[in-house]
N, C-alpha and C. Protein backbone atom coordinates (compact mmCIF):
# COMPACT_ATOMS: atom_id res chain seq x y z
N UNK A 1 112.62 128.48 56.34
CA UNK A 1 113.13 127.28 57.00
C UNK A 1 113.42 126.20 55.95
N UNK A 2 114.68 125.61 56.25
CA UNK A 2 114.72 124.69 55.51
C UNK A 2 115.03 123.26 56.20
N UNK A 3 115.00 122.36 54.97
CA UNK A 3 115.51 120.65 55.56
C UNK A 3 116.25 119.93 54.83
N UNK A 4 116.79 118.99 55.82
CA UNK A 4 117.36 117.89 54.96
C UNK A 4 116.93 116.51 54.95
N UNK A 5 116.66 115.68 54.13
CA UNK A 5 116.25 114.33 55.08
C UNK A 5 117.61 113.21 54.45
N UNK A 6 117.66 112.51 54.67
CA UNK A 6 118.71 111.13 54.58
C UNK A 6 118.12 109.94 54.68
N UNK A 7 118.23 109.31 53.49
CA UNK A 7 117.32 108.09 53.47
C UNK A 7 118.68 106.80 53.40
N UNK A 8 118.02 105.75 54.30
CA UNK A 8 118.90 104.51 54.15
C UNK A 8 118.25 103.35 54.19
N UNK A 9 118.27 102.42 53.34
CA UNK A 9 117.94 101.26 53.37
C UNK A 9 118.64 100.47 54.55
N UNK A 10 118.14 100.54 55.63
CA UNK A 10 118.47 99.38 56.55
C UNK A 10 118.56 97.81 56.98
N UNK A 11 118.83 97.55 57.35
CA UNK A 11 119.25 95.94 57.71
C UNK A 11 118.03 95.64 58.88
N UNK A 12 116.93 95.25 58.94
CA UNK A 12 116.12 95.10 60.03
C UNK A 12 116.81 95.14 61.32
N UNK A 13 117.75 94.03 61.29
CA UNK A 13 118.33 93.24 62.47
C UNK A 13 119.34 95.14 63.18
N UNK A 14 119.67 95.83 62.31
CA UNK A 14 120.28 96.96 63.05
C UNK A 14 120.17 98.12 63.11
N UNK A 15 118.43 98.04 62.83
CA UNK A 15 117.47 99.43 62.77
C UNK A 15 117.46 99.61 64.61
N UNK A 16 117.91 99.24 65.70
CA UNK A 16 117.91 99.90 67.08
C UNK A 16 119.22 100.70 67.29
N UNK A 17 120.90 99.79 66.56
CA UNK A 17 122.05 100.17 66.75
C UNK A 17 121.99 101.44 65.66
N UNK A 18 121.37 101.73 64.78
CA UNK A 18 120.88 102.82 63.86
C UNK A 18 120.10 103.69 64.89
N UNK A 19 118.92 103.56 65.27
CA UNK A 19 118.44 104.56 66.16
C UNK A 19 119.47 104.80 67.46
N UNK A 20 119.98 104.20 68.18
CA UNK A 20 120.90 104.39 69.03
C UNK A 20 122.11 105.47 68.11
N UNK A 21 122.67 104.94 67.54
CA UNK A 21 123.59 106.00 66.58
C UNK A 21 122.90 107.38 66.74
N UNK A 22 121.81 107.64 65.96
CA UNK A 22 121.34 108.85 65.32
C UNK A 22 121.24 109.36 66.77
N UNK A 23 120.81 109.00 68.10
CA UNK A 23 120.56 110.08 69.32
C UNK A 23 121.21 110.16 70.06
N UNK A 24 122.55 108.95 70.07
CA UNK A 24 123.62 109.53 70.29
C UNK A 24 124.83 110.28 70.54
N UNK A 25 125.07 110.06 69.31
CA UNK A 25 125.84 110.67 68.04
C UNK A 25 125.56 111.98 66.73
N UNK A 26 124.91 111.11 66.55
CA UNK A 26 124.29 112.69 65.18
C UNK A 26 123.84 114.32 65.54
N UNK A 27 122.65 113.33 66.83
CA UNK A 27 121.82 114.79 67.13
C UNK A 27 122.98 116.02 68.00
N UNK A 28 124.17 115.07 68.48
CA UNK A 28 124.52 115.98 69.57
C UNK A 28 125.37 116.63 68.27
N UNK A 29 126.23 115.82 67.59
CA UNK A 29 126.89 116.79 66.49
C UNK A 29 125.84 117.85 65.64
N UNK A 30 124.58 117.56 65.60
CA UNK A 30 124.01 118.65 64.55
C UNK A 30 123.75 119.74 65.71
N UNK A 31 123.09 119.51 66.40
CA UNK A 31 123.17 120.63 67.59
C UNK A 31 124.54 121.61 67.66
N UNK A 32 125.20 121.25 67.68
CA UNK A 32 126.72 122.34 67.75
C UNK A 32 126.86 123.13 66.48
N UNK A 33 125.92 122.65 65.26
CA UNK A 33 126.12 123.34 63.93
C UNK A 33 125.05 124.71 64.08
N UNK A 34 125.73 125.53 63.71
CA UNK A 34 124.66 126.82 63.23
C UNK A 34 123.39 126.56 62.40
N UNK A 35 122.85 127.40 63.13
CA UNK A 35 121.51 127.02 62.34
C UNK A 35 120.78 125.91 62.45
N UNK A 36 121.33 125.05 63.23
CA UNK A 36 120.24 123.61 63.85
C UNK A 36 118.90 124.23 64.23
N UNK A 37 117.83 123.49 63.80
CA UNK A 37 116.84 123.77 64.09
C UNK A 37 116.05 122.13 64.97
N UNK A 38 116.65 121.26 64.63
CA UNK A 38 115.76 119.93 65.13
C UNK A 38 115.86 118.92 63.87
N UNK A 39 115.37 117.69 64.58
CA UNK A 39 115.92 116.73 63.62
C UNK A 39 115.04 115.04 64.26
N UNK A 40 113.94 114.90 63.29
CA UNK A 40 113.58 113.93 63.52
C UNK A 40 113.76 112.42 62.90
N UNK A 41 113.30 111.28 63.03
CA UNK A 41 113.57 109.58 62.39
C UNK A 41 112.46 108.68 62.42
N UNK A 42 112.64 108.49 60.97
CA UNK A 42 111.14 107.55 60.61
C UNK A 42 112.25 106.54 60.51
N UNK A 43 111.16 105.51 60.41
CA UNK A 43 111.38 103.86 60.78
C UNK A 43 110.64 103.16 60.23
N UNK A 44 110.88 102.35 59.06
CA UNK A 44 109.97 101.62 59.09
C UNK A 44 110.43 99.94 59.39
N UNK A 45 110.25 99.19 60.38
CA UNK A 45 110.92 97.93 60.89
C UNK A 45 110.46 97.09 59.51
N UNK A 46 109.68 96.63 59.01
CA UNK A 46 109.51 95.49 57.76
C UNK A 46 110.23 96.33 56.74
N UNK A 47 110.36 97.09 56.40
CA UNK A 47 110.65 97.68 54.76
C UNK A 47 112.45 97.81 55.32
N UNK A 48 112.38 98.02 56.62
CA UNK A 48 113.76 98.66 56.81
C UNK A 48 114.37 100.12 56.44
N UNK A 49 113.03 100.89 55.83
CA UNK A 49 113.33 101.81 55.06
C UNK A 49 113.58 103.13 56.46
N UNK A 50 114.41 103.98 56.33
CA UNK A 50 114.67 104.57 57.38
C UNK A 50 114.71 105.91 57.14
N UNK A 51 113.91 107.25 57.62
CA UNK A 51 114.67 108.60 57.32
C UNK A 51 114.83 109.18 58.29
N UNK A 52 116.03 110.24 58.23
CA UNK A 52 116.38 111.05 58.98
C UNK A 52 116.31 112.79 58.49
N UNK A 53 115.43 113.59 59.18
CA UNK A 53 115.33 114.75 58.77
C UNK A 53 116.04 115.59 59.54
N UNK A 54 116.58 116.78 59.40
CA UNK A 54 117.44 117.97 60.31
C UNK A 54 116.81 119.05 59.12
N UNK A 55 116.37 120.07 60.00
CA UNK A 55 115.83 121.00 59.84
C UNK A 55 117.06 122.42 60.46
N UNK A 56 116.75 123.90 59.09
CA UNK A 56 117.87 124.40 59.37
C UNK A 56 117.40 125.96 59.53
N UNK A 57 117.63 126.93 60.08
CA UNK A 57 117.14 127.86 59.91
C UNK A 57 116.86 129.08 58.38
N UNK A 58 117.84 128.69 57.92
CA UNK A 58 118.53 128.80 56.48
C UNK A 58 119.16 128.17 55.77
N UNK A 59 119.24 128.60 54.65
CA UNK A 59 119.29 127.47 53.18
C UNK A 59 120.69 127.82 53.21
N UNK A 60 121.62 128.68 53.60
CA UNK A 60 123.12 128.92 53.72
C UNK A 60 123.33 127.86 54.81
N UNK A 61 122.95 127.48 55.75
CA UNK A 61 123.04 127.14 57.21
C UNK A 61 122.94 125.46 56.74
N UNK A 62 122.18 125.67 55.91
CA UNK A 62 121.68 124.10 55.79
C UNK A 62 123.08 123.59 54.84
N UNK A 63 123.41 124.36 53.80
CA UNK A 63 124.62 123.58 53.03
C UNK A 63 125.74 123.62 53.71
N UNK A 64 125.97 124.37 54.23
CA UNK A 64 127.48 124.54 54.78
C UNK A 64 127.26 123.61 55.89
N UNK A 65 126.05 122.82 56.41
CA UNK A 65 125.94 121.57 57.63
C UNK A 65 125.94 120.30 56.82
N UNK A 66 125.72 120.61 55.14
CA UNK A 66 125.88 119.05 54.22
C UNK A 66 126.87 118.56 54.32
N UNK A 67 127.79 119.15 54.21
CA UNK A 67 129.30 119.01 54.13
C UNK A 67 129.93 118.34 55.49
N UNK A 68 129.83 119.25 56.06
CA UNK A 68 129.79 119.41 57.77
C UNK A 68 129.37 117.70 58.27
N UNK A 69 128.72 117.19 57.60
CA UNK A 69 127.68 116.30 58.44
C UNK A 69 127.57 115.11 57.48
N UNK A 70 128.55 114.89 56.82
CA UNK A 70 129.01 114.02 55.36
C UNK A 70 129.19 113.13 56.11
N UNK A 71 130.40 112.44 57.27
CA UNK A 71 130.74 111.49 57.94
C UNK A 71 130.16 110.99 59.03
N UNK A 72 129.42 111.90 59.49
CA UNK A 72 128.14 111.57 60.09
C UNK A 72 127.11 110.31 59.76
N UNK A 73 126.54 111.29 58.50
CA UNK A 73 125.79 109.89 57.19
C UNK A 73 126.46 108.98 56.87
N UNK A 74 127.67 109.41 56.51
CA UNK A 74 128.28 107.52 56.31
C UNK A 74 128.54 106.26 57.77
N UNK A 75 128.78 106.79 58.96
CA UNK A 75 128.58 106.47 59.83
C UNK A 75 127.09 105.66 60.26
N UNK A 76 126.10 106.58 60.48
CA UNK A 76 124.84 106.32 60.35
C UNK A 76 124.35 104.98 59.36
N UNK A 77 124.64 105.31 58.46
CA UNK A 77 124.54 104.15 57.25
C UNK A 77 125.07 102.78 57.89
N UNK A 78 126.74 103.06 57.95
CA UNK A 78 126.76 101.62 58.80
C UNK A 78 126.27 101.03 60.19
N UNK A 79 125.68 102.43 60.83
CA UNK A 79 124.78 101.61 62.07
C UNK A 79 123.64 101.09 61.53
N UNK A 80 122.86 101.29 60.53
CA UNK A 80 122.05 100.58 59.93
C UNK A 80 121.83 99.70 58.99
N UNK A 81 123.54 99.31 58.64
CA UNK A 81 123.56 97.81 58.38
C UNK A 81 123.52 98.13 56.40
N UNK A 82 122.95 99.57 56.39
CA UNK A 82 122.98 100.07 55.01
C UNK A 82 123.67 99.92 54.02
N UNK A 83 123.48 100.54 52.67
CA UNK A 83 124.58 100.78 52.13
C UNK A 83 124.65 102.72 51.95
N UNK A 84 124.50 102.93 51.23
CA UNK A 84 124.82 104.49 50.55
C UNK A 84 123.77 105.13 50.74
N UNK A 85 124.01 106.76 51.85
CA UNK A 85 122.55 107.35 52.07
C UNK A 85 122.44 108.13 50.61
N UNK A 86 120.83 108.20 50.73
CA UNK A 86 120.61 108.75 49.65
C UNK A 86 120.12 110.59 50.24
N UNK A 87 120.55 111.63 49.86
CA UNK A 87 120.50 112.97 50.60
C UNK A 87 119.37 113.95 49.95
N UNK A 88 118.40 114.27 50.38
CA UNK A 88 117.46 115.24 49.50
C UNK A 88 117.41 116.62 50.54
N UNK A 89 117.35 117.65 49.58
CA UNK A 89 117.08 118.96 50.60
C UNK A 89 115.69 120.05 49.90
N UNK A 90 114.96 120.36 51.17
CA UNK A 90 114.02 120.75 51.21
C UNK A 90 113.86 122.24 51.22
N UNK A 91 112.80 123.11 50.79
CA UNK A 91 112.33 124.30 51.59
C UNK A 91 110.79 124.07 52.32
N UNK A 92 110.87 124.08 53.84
CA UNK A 92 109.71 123.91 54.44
C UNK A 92 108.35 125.20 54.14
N UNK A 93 107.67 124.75 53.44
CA UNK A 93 106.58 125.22 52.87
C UNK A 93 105.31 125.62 54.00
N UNK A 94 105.05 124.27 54.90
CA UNK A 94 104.10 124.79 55.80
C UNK A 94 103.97 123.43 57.29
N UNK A 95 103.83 123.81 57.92
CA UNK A 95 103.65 123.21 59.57
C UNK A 95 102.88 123.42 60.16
N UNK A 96 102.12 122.67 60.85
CA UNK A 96 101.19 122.79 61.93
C UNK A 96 101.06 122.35 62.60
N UNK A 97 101.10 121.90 63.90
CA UNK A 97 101.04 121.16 65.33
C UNK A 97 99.83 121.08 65.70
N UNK A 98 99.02 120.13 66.05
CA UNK A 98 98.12 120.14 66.79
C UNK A 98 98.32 119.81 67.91
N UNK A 99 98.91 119.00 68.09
CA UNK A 99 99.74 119.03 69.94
C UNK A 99 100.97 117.96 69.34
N UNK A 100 101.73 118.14 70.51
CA UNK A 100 103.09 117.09 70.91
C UNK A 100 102.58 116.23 70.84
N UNK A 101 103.84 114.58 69.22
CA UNK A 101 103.72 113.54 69.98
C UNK A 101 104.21 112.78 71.23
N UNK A 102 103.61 111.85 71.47
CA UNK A 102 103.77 110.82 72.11
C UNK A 102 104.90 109.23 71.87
N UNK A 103 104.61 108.50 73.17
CA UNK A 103 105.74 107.49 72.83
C UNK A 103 104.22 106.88 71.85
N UNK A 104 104.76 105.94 70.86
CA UNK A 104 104.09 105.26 69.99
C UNK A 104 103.32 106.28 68.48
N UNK A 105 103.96 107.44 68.47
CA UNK A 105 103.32 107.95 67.19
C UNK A 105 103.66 107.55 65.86
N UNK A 106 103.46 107.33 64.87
CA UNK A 106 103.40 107.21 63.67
C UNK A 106 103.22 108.31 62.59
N UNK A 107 103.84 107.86 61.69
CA UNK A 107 103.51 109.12 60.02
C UNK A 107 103.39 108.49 59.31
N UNK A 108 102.46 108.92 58.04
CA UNK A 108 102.25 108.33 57.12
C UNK A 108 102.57 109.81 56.19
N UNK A 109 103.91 109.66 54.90
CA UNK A 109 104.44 110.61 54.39
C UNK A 109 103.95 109.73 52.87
N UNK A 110 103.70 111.43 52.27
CA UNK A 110 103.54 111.11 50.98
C UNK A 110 103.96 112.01 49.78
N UNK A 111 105.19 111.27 48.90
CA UNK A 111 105.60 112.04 47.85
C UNK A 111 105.16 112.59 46.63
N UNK A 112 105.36 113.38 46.21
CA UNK A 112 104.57 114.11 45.12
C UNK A 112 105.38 114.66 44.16
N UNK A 113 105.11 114.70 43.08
CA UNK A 113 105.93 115.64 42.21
C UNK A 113 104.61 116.07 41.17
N UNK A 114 105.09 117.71 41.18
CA UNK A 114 104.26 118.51 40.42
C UNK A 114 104.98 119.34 39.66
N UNK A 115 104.21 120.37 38.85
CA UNK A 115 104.94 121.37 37.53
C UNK A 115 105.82 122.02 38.62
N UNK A 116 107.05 122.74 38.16
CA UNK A 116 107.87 122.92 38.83
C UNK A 116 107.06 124.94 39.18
N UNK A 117 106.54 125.11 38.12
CA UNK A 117 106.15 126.93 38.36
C UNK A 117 104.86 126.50 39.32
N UNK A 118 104.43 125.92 39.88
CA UNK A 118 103.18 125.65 40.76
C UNK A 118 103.53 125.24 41.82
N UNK A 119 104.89 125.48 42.32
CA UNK A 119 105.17 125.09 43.64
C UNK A 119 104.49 126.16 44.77
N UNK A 120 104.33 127.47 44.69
CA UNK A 120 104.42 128.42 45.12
C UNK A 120 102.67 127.86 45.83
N UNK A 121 101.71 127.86 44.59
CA UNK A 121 100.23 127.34 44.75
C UNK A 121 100.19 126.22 45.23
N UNK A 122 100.97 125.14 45.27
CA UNK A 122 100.76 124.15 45.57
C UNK A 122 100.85 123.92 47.60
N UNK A 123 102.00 125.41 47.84
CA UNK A 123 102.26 125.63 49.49
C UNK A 123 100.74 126.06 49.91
N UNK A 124 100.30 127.18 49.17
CA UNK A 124 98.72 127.60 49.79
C UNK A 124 97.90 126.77 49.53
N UNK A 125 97.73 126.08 48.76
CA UNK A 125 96.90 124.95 48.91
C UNK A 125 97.03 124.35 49.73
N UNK A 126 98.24 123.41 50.21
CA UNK A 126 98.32 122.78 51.71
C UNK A 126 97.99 123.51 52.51
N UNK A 127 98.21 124.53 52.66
CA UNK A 127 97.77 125.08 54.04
C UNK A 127 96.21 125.33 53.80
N UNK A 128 95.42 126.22 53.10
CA UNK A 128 94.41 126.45 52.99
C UNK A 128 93.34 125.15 53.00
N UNK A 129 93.40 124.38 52.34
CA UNK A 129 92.93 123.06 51.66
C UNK A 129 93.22 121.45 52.78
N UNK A 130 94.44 121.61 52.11
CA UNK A 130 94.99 119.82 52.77
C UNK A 130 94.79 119.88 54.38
N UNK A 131 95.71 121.07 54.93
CA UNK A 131 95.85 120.98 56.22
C UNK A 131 94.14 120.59 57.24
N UNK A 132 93.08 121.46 56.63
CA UNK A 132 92.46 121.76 57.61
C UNK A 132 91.34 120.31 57.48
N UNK A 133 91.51 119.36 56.37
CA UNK A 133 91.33 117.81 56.42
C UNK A 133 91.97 116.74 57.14
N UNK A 134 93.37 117.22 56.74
CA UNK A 134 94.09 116.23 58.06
C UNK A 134 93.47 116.41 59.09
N UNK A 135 93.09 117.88 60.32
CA UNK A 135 92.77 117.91 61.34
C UNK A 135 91.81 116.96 61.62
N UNK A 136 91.07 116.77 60.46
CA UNK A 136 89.78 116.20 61.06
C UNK A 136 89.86 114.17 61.30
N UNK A 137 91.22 113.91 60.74
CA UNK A 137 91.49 112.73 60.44
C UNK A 137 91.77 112.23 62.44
N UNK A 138 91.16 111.28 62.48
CA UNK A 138 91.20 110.74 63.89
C UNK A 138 92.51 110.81 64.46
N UNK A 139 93.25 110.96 65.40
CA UNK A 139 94.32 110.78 66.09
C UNK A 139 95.44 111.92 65.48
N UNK A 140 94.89 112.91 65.01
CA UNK A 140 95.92 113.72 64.28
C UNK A 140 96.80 114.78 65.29
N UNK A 141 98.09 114.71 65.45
CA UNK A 141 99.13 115.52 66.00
C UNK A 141 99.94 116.26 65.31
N UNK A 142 100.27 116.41 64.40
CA UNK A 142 100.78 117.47 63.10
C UNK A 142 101.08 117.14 61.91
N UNK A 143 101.15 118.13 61.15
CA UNK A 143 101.62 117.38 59.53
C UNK A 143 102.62 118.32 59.03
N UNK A 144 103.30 118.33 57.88
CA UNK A 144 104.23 119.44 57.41
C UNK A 144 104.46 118.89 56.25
N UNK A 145 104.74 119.92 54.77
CA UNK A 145 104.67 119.84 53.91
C UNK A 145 106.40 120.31 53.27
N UNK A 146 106.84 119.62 52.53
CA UNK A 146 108.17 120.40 52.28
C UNK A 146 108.34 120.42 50.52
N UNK A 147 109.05 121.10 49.95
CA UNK A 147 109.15 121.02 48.47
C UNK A 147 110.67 121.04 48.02
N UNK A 148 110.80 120.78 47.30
CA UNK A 148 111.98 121.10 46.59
C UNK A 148 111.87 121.99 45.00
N UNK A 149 111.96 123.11 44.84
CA UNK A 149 111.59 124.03 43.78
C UNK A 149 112.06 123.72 42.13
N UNK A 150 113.83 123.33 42.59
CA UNK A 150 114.35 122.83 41.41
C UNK A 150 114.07 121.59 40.63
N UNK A 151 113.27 120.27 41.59
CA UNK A 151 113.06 119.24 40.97
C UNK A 151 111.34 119.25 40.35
N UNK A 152 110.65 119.61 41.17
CA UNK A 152 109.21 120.04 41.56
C UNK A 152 108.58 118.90 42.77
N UNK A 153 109.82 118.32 42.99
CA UNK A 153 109.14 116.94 44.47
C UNK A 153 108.85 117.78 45.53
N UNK A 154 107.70 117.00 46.37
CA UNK A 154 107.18 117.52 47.19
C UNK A 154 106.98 116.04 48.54
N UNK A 155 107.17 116.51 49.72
CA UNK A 155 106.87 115.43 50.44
C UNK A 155 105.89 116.12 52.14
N UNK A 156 104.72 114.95 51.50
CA UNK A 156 103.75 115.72 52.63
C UNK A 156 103.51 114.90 53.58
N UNK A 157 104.11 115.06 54.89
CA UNK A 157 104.23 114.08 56.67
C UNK A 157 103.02 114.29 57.34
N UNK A 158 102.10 113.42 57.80
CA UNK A 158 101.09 113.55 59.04
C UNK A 158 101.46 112.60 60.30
N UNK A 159 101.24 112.99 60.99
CA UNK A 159 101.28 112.46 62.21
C UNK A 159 100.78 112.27 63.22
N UNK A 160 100.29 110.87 63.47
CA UNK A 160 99.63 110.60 64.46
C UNK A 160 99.49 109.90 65.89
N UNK A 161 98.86 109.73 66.45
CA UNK A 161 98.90 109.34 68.02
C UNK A 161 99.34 107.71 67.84
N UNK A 162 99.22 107.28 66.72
CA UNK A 162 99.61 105.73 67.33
C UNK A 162 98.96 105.37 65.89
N UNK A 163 100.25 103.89 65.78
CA UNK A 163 99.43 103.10 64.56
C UNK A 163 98.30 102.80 64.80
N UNK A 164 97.26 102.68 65.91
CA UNK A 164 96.12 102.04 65.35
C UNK A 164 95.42 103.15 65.10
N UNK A 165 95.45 104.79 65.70
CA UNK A 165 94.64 105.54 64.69
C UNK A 165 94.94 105.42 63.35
N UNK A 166 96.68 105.54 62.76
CA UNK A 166 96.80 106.13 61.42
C UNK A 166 95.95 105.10 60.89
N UNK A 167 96.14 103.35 61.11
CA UNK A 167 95.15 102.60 60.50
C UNK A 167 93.56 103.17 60.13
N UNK A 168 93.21 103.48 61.68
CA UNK A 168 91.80 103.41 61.46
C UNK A 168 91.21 104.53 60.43
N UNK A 169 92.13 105.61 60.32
CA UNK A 169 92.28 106.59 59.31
C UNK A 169 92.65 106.25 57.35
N UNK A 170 93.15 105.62 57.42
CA UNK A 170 93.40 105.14 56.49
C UNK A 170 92.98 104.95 55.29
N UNK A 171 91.40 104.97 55.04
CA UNK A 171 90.55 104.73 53.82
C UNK A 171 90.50 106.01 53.83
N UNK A 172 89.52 107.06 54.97
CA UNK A 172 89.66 108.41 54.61
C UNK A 172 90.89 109.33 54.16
N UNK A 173 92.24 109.06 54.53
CA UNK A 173 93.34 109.56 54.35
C UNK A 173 93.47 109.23 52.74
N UNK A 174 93.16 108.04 52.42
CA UNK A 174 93.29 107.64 51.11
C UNK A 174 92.55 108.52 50.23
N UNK A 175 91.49 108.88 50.65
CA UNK A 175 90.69 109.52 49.54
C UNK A 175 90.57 110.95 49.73
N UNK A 176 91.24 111.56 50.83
CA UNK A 176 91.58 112.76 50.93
C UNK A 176 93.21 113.11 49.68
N UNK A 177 94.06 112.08 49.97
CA UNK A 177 94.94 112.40 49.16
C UNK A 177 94.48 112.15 47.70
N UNK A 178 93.92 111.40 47.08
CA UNK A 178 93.82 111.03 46.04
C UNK A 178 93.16 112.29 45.27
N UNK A 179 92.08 112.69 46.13
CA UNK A 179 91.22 113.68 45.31
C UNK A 179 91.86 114.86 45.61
N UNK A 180 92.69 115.47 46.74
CA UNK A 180 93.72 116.74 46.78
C UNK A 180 94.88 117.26 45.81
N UNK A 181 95.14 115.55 45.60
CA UNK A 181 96.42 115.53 44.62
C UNK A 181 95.56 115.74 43.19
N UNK A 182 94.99 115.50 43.07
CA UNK A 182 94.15 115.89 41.38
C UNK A 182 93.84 117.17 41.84
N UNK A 183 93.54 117.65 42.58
CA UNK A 183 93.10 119.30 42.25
C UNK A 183 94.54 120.06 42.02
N UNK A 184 95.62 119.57 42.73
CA UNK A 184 97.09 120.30 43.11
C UNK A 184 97.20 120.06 41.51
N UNK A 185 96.84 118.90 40.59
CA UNK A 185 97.40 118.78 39.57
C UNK A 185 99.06 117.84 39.76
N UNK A 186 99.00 117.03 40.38
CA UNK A 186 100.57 116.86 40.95
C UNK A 186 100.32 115.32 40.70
N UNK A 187 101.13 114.59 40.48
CA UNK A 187 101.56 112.62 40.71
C UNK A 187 102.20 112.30 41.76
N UNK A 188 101.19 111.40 42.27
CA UNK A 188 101.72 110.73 43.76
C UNK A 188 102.71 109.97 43.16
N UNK A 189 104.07 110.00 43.95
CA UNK A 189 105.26 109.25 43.32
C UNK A 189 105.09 107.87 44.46
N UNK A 190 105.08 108.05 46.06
CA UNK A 190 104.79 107.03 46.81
C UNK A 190 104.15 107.58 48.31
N UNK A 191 103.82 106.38 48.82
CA UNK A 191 103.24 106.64 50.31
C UNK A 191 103.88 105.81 51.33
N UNK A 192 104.42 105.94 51.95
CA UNK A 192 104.76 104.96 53.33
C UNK A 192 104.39 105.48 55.01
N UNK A 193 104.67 104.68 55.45
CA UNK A 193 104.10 104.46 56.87
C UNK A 193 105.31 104.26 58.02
N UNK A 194 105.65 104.46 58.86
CA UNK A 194 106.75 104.58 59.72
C UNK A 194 106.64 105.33 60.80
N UNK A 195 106.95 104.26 62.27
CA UNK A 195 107.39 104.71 63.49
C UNK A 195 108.44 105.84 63.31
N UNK A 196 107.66 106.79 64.35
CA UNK A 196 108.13 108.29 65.08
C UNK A 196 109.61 107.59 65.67
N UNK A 197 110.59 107.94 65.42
CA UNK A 197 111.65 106.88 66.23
C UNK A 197 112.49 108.17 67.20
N UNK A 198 112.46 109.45 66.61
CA UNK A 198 112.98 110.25 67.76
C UNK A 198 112.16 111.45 67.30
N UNK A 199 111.36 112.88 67.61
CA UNK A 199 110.65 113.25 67.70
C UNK A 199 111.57 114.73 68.32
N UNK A 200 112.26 115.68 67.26
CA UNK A 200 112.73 116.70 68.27
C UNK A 200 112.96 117.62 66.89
N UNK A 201 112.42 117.53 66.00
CA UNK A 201 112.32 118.60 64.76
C UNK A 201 111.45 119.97 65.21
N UNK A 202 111.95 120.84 66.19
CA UNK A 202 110.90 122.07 66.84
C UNK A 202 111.02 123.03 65.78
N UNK A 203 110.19 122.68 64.17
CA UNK A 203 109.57 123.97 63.83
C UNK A 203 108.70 124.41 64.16
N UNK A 204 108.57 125.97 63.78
CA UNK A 204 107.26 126.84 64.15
C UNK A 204 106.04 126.69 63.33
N UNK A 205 105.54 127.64 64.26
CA UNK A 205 104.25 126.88 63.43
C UNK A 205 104.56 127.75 61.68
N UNK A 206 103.97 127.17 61.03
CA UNK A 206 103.99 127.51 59.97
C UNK A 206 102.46 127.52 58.72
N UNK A 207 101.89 128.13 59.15
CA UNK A 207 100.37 127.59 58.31
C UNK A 207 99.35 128.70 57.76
């Protein structure tokens, strides 16, 4: 399985005419593409910072929808008041659901970059290791891990029932990543926080 995500710096004031766009517009065009798998949107309202992920069944499926889905993103961009998306593509490494979110969920995603030959260890480790800590993190509804092989970036999503768990989680989450990421051997590049804004990325489980 693979992904794409699309990042845009948004305009606060037109982060709704941006979410309106993307469920619109986008999802119904990625749906008609082969190989759609689902496609979710983080939000963050103060930073403005915005992503959009589409998930593909294959890594053929997924490029031949880059192209495909070029005017789309520039579109998108100007519903969010943006300027220029920035495009990264993934191989989904590992998934796990603990149940469906809800209206009001939240993620707190965190980037990583590690040796590029340790990607492979770095997937069983999430699953073996990271995953079965998140569970225990209060309000937890799934997480998923994705990599990119050629750069060695890695970006790891949890998700939870509502900002005031991810808050109340928060010191422990902190020191779960801090001390995971030293064993992975890997540099946290960043962490952010962002409203669930549409919620329809149906991968399998993966873990």
């Amino acid at each position: 399985m693979y992904a794409r995500s699309t990042t845009i710096q948004a305009q606060p004031s037109s982060i709704d005419d941006g979410i309106a766009f993307v469920r619109g517009e986008v999802m119904p065009a990625l749906q008609a593409m082969d190989g759609y798998v689902g496609l979710s949107l983080l939000v963050n309202r103060e930073s403005g910072l915005c992503i959009a992920t589409s998930a593909w069944e294959t890594e053929d499926t997924m490029r031949v929808s880059t192209e495909r889905a070029k005017p789309l993103r520039d579109q998108a961009s100007r519903a969010f008041g943006g300027g220029d998306a920035t495009v990264d593509q993934w191989e989904i490494g590992a998934m796990h659901r603990e149940h469906r979110t809800g209206d009001g969920a939240c993620v707190r995603a965190t980037w990583i970059k590690m040796p590029r030959d340790q990607v492979d260890r770095s997937i069983d480790f999430y699953r073996t290791d990271v995953l079965p800590s998140l569970e225990n993190l209060d309000g937890f509804c799934s997480a998923s891990f994705m990599v990119n092989r050629a750069t060695g970036r890695g970006v790891s999503s949890a998700t939870f029932d509502s900002r005031e768990a991810m808050t109340r989680n928060e010191e422990n989450a902190r020191e779960l990543r801090n001390a995971r990421t030293r064993e992975l051997g890997a540099d946290i590049l960043d962490v952010g926080e962002f409203d669930l804004s549409l919620a329809h990325l149906r991968l399998p489980e993966m873990a």
